[in-house]
Protein backbone atom coordinates (compact mmCIF):
# COMPACT_ATOMS: atom_id res chain seq x y z
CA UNK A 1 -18.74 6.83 15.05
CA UNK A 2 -19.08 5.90 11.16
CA UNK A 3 -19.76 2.60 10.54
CA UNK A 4 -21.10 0.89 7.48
CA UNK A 5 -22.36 -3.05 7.24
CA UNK A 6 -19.17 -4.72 6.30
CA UNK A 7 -17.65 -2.91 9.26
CA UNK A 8 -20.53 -3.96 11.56
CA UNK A 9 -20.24 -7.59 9.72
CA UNK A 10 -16.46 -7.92 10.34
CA UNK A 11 -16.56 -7.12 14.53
CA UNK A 12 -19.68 -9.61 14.86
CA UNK A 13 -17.33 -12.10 13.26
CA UNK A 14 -14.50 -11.55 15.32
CA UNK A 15 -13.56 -8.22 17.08
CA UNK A 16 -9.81 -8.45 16.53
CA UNK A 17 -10.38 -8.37 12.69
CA UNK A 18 -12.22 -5.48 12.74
CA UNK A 19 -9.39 -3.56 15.00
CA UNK A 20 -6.96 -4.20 12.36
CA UNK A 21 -9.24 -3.02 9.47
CA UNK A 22 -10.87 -0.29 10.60
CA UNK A 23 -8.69 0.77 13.66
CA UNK A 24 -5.65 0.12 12.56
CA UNK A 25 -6.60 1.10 8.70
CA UNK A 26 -5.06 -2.44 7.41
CA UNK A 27 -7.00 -3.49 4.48
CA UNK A 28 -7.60 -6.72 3.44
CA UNK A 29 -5.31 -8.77 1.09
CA UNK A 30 -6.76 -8.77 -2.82
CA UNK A 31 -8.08 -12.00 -3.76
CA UNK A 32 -10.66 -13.23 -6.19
CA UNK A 33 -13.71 -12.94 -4.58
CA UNK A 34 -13.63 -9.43 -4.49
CA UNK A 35 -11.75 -8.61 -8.03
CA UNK A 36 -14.91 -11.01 -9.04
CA UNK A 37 -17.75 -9.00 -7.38
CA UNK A 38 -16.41 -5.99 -7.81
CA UNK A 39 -16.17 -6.39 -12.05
CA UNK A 40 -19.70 -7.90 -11.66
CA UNK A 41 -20.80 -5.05 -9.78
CA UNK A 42 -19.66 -2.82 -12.28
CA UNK A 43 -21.15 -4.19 -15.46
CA UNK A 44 -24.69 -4.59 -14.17
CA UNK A 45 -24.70 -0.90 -13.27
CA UNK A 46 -23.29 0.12 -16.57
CA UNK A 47 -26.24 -2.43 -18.02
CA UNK A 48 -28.93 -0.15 -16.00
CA UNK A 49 -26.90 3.11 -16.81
CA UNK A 50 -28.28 3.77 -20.05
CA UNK A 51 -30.68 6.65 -20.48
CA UNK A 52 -33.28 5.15 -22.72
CA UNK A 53 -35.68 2.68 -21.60
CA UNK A 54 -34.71 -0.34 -23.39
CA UNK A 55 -31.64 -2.28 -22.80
CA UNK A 56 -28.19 -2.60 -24.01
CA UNK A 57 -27.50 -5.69 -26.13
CA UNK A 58 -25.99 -9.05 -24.69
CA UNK A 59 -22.79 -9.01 -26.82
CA UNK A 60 -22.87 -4.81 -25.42
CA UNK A 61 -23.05 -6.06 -21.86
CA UNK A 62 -20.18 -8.78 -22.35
CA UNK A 63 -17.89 -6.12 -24.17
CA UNK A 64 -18.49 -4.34 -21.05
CA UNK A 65 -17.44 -6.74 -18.64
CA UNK A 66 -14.15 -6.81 -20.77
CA UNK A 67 -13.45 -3.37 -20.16
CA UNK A 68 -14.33 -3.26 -16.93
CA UNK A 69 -12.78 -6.66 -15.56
CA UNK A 70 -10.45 -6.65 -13.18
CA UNK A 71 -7.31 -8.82 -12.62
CA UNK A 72 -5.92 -8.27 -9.23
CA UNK A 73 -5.81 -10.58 -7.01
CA UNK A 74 -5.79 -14.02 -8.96
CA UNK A 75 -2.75 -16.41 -8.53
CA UNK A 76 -2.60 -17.38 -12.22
CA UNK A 77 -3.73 -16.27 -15.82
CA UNK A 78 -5.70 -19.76 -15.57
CA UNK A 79 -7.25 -19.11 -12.38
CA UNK A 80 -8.32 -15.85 -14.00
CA UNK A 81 -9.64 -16.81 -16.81
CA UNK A 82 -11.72 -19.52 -14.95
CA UNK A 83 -12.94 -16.46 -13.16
CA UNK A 84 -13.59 -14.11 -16.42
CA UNK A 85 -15.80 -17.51 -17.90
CA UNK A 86 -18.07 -17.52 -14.65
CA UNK A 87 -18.87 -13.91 -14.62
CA UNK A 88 -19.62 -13.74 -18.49
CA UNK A 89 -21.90 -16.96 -17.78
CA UNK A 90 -23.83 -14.78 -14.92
CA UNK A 91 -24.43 -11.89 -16.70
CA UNK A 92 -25.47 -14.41 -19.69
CA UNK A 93 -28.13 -16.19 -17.54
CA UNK A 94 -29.00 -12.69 -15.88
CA UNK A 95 -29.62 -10.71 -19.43
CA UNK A 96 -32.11 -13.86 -20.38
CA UNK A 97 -34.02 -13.49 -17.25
CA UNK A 98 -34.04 -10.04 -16.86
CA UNK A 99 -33.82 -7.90 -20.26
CA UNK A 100 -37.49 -8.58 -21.27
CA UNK A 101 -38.61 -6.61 -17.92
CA UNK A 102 -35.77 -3.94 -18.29
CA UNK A 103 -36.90 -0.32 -16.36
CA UNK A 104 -34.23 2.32 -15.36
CA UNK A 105 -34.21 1.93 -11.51
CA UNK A 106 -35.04 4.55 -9.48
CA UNK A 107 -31.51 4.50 -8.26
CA UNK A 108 -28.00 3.00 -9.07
CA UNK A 109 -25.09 3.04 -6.61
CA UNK A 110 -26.73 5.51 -4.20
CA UNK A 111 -24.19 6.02 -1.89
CA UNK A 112 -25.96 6.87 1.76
CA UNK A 113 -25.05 8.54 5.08
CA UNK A 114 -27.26 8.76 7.66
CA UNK A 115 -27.51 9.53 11.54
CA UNK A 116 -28.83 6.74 13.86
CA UNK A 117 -28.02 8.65 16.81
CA UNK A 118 -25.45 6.55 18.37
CA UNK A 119 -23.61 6.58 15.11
CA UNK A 120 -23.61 7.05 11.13
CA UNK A 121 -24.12 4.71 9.09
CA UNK A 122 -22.98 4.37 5.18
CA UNK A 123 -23.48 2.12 2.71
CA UNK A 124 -23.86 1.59 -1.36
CA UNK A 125 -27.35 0.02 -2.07
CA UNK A 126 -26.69 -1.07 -5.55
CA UNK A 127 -30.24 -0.86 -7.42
CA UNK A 128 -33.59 0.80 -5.78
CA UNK A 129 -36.29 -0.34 -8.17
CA UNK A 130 -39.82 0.59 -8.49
CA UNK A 131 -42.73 -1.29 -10.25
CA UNK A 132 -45.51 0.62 -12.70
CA UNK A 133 -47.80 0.47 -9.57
CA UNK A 134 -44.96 2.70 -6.84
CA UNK A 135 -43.86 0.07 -4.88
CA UNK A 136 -39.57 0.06 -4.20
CA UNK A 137 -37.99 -3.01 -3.86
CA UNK A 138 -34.21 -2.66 -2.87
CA UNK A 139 -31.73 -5.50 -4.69
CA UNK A 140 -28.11 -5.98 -3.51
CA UNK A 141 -26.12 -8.20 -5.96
CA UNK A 142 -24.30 -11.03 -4.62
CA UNK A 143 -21.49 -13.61 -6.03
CA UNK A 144 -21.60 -16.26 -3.37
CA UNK A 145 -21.31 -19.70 -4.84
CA UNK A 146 -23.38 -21.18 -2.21
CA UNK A 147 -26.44 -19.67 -0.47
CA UNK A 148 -26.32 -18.69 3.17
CA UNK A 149 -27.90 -21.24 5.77
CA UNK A 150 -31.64 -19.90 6.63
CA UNK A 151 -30.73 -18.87 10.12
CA UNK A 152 -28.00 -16.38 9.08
CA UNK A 153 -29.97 -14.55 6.31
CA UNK A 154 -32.87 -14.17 9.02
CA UNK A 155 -30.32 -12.68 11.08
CA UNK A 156 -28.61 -10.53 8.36
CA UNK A 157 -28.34 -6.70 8.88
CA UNK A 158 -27.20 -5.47 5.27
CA UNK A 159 -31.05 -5.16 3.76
CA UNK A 160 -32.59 -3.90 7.20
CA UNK A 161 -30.22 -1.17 7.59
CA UNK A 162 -30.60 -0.73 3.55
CA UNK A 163 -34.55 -0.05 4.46
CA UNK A 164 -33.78 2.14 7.04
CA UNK A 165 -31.98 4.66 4.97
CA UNK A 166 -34.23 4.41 1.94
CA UNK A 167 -36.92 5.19 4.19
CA UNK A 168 -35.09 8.37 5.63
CA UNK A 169 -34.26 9.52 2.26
CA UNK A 170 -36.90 9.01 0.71
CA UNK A 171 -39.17 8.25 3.24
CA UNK A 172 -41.22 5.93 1.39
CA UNK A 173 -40.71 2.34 3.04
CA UNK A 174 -40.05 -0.72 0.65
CA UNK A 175 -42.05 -2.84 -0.18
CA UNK A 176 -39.66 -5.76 -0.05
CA UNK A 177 -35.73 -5.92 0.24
CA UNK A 178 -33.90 -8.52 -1.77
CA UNK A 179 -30.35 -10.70 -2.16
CA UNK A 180 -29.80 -11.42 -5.63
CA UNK A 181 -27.40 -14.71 -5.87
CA UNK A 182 -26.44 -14.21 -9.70
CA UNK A 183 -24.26 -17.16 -10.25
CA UNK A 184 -27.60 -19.25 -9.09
CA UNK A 185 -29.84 -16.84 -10.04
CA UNK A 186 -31.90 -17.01 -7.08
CA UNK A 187 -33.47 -13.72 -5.25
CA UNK A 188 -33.98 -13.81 -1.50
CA UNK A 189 -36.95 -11.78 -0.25
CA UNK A 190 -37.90 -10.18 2.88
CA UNK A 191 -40.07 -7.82 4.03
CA UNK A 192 -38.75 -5.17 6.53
CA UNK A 193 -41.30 -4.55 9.55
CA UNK A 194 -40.95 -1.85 11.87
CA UNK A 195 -39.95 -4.34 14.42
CA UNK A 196 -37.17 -5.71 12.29
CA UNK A 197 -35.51 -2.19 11.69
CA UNK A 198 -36.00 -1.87 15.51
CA UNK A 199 -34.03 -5.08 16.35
CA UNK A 200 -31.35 -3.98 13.88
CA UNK A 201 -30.54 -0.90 15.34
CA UNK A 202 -30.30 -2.52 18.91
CA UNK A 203 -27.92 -4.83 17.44
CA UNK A 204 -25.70 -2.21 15.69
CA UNK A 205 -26.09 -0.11 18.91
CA UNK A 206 -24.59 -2.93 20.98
CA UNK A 207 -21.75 -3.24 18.39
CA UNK A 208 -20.85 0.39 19.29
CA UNK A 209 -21.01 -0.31 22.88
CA UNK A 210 -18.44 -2.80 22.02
CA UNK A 211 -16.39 -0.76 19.77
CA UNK A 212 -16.33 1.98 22.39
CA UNK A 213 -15.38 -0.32 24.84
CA UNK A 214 -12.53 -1.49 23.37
CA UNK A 215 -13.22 -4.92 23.37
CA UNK A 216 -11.42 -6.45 20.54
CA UNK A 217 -10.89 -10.15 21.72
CA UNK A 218 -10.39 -12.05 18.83
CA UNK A 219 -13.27 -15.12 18.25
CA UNK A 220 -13.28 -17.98 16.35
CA UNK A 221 -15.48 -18.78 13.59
CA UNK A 222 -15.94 -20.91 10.36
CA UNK A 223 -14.27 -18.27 8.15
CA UNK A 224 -10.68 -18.25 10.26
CA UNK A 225 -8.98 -19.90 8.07
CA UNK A 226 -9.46 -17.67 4.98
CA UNK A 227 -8.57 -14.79 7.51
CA UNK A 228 -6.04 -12.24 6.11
CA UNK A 229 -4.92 -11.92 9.88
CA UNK A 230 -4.23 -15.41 10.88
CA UNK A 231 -0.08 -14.46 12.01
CA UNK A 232 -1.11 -12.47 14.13
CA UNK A 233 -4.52 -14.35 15.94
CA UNK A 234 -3.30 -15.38 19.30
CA UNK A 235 -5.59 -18.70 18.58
CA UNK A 236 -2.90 -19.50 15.89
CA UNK A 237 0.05 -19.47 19.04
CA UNK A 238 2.26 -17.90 15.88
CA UNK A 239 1.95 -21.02 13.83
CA UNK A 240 -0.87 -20.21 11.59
CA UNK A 241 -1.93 -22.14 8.78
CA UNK A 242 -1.74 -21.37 5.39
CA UNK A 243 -4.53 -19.26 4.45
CA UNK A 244 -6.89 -20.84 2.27
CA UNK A 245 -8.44 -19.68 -0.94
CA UNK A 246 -11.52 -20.54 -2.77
CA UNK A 247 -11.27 -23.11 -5.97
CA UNK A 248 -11.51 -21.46 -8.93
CA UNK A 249 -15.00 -22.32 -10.53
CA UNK A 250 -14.93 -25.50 -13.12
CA UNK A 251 -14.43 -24.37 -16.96
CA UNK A 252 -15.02 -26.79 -19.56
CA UNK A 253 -12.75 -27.63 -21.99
CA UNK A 254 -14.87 -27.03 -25.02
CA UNK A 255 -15.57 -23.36 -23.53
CA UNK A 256 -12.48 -22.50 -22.72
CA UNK A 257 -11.51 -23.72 -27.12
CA UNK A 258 -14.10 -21.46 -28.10
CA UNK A 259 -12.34 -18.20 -25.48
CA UNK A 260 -9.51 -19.08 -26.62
CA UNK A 261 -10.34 -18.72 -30.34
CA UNK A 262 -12.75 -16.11 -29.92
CA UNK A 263 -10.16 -13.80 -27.63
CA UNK A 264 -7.54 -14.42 -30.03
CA UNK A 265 -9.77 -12.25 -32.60
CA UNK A 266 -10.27 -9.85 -30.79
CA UNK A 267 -6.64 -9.18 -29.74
CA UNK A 268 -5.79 -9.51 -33.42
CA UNK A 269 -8.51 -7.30 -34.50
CA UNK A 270 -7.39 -4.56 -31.50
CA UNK A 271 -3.39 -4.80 -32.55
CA UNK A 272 -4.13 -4.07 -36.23
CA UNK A 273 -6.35 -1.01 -35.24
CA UNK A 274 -3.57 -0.03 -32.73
CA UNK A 275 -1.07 -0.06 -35.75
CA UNK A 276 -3.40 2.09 -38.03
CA UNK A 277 -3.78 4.80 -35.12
CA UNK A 278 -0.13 4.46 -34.62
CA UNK A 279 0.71 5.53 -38.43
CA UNK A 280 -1.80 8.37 -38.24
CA UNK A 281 -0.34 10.08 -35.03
CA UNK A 282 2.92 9.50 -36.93
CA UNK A 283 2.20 10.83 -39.96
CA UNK A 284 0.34 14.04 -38.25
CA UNK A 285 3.44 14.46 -35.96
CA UNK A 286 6.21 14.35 -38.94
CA UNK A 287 3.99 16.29 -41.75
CA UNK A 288 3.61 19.01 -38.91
CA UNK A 289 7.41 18.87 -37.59
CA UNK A 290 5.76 18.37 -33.88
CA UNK A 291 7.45 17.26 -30.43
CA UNK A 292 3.87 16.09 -29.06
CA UNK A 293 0.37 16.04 -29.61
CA UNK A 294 -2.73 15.52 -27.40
CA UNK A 295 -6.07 14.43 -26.90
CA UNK A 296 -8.75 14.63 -24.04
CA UNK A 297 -6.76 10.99 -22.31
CA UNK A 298 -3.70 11.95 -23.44
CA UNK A 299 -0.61 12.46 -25.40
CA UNK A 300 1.25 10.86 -28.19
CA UNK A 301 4.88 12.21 -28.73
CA UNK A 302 8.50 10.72 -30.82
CA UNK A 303 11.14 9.48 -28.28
CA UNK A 304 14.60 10.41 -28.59
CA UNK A 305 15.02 7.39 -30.88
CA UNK A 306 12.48 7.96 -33.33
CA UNK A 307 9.67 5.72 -31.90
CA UNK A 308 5.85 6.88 -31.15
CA UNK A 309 4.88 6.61 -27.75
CA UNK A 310 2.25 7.73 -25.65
CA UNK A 311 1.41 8.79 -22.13
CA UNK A 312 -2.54 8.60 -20.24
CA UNK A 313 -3.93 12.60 -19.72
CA UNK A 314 -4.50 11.86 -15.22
CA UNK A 315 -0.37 10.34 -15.65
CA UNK A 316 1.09 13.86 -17.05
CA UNK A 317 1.45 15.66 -14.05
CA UNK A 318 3.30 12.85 -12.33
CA UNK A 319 5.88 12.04 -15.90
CA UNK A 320 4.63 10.37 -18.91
CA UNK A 321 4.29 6.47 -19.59
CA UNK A 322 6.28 5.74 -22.58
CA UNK A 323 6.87 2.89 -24.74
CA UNK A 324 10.31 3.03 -25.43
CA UNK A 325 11.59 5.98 -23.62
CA UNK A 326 11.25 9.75 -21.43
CA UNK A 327 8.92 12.72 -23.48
CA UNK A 328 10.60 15.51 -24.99
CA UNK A 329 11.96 18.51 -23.04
């Protein structure tokens, strides 16, 4: 059996969710929580990415997060934008804490397997970090808004198992494991003992047992009612209620004047460098009497009526996306 920690996370919270996710293969609706964490995730590992030993600059890392935001899942261009200002805030607070200490980490993104025995477990630790005198401290990003009650980080099995495999790959044992909350900026520490990885893997070894067994009775909980699943929860008796979704985060109204303006430029400034690329494609085409030409993303080509448009290089094989109309024969 594979199993990572959201999968072990999701049948402790209620067995019948996990069937449909990971049985059934039904994912999860899109929503802003994890379009949030997910372009968050992204821009601090491009931040540590960079193969010299000092870091990128702020304005750098908030270009990033522009290119690598992303938009599914919100319910309006407002409640997006609320969004985009709360994540450019974190990584704002985060740079000012963190940039005068910059070191590449040891790893980024390490993607892990490894065999337990009663089952494999996977996971993504997200930065493995080690200090000028060789200790490793692991450091999983989160974007909660509120911080965990005490009694459910004690009992939380995400940086336990991530010891475990750092130690088996590695096989050096951390020093300390931490939960970085980056829209409080607050890191929760714990140190792993040998009787805390022991307890974990009893726990995920009963979760098989229940797994195995079948036993997929659904079980109530605090976070029903933003359940993706609710039609279909025989709790509900078929009369679920609507699902509910977090409230976007607050934006002041002098911040969102100064996006607005600020966005606006850059748009402006893009669409007039869009129109000088545009004229040099064209003139290269028509000086050249060409149908098409490409680069390493893609190709630019004249529709049947005259007009420049343009198709992505992975696209191709599938048809071109045009502007105004099909590619040439």
């Amino acid at each position: 059996m594979k199993l990572s920690y959201s999968a072990i996370s999701s049948y402790q919270t209620c067995p019948l969710q996990y069937r449909i996710r990971y049985v059934e293969g039904r994912p999860a609706l899109p929503g802003p929580a994890l379009s949030f964490g997910h372009s968050l995730h992204e821009a601090l590992e491009w931040f540590y990415s960079v193969p010299t030993p000092d870091p990128c600059s702020l304005p750098d890392l908030l270009d990033y997060l522009d290119v690598c935001w992303s938009g599914e899942g919100y319910d309006s261009p407002e409640e997006e934008a609320k969004y985009f200002c709360q994540a450019k805030s974190a990584l704002e607070i985060y740079y000012r804490n963190y940039a005068g200490d910059f070191r590449i980490p040891a790893a980024l993104e390490y993607k892990f397997r490894i065999d337990v025995g009663f089952c494999e477990l996977s996971g993504v630790i997200d930065r493995l970090d080690k200090d000028p005198e060789g200790g490793f401290e692991i450091v999983d990003y989160k974007t909660n808004r509120r911080l965990p009650p005490a009694w459910r980080l004690k009992e939380d099995l995400q940086l336990p198992i991530y010891h475990i495999a750092t130690e088996r790959i590695w096989e050096v044992a951390p020093e300390k494991v931490t939960f970085h909350y980056l829209l409080m900026n607050h890191r929760h520490s714990l140190q792993v003992t040998p009787e805390r990885a022991r307890r974990t893997l009893e726990v995920i070894e009963e979760v098989v047992r229940g797994i195995e067994a079948e036993r997929f009775e659904p079980r109530r909980n605090n976070l029903c009612p933003w359940c993706d699943f609710l039609g279909e929860c025989p709790h509900t008796k078929g009369k679920p209620p609507p699902a509910r979704r977090p409230a976007a985060p607050p934006l002041d109204i002098g911040q969102a004047v100064d996006e607005l303006v600020t966005t606006h430029e850059q748009v402006a400034n893009k669409l007039s460098r869009i129109e000088g690329f545009k004229r040099i494609v064209e003139g290269y085409l028509h000086e050249r009497s060409l149908e098409r030409v490409g680069g390493s993303r893609g190709v630019a080509y004249m529709d049947e009526d005259g007009v420049l448009a343009w198709g992505e290089a992975p696209q191709l094989e599938g048809g071109l996306q045009s502007t105004s109309g099909p590619p040439p024969t």
